[in-house]
Protein backbone atom coordinates (compact mmCIF):
# COMPACT_ATOMS: atom_id res chain seq x y z
CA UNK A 1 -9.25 20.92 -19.46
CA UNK A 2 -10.58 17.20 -19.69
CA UNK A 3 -10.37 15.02 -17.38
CA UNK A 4 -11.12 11.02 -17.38
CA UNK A 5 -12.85 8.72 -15.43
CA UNK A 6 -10.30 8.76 -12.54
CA UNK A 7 -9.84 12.23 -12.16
CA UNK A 8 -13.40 13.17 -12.11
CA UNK A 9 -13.96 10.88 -8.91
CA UNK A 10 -10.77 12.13 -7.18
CA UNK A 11 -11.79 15.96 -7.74
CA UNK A 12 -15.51 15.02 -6.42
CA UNK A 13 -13.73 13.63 -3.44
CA UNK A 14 -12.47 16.00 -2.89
CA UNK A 15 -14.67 19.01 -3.26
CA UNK A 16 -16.95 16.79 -0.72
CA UNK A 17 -14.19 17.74 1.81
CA UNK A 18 -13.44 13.83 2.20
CA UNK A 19 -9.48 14.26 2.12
CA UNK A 20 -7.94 15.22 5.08
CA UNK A 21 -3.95 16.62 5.65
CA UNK A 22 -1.61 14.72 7.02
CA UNK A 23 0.24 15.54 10.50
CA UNK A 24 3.53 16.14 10.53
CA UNK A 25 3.56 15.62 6.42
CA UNK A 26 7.57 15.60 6.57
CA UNK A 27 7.41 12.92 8.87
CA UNK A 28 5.26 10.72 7.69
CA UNK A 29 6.60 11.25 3.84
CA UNK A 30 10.13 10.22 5.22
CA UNK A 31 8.83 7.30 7.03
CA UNK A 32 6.73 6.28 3.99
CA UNK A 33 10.16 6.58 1.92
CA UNK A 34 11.83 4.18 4.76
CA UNK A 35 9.51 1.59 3.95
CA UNK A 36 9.53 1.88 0.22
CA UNK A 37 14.14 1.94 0.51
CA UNK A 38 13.34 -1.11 2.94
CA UNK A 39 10.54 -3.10 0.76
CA UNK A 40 12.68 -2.47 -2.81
CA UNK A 41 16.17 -3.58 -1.05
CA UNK A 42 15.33 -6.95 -1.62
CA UNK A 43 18.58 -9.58 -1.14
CA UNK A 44 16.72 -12.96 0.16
CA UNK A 45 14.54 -15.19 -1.38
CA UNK A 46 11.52 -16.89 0.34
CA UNK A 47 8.73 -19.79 -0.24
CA UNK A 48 5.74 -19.84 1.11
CA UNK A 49 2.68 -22.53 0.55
CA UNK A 50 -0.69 -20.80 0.44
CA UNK A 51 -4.21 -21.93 -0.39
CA UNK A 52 -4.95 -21.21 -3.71
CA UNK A 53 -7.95 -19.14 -2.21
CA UNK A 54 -5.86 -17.24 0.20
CA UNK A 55 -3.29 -16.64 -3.17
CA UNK A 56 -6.42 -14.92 -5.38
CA UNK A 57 -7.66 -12.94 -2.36
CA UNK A 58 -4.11 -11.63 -1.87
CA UNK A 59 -3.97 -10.61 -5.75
CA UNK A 60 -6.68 -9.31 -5.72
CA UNK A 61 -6.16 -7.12 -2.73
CA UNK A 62 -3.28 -6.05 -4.25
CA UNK A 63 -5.03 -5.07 -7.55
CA UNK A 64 -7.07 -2.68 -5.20
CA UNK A 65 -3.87 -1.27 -3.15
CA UNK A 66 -2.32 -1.10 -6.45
CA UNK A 67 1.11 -2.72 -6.13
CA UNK A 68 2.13 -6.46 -6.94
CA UNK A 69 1.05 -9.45 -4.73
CA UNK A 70 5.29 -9.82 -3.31
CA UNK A 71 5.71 -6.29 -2.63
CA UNK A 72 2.32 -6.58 -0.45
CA UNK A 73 3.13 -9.32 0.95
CA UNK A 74 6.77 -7.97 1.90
CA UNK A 75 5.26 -4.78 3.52
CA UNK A 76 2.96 -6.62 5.73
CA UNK A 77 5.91 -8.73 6.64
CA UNK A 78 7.83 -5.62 7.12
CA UNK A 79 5.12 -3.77 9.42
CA UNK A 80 4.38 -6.94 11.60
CA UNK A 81 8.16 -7.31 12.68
CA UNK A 82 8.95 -3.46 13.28
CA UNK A 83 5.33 -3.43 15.22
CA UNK A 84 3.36 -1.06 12.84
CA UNK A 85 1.57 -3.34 11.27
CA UNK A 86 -2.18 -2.28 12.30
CA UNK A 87 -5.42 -4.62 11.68
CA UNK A 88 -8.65 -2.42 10.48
């Protein structure tokens, strides 16, 4: 079997013993489903001014998480008002 670029790196990672399992995996999946139903239900439209420096450091964060800018954007939203939202 062949693998690419990617999956070389993830199967290094984890033969290094750098992933760790999850707590309560059936919890955490549902609530990880919760806010994926919550983020995708979408029914109201906002506008928001931004620098355009903030705007390319937001893309490009979201190049790195992987998901477009608005659906970033909405899940922060989303974890600040339930009180999840967590800095690093």
């Amino acid at each position: 079997m062949k693998l690419d670029k990617e999956e070389k790196k993830l199967l290094k990672s984890y033969e290094k013993g750098e992933w760790k399992s999850i707590k309560d995996f059936e919890k955490k999946k549902l609530e990880y489903q919760r806010y994926a139903k919550n983020t995708a239900a979408k029914n109201k439209r906002i506008n928001i001014r931004l620098t355009e420096r903030d705007l390319a450091n937001l893309k490009a964060k979201s190049l790195e998480e992987g998901m477009p800018y608005q659906t970033l954007v909405a899940s922060i939203i989303h974890k600040y008002i339930s009180g999840k939202f967590k800095e690093i």
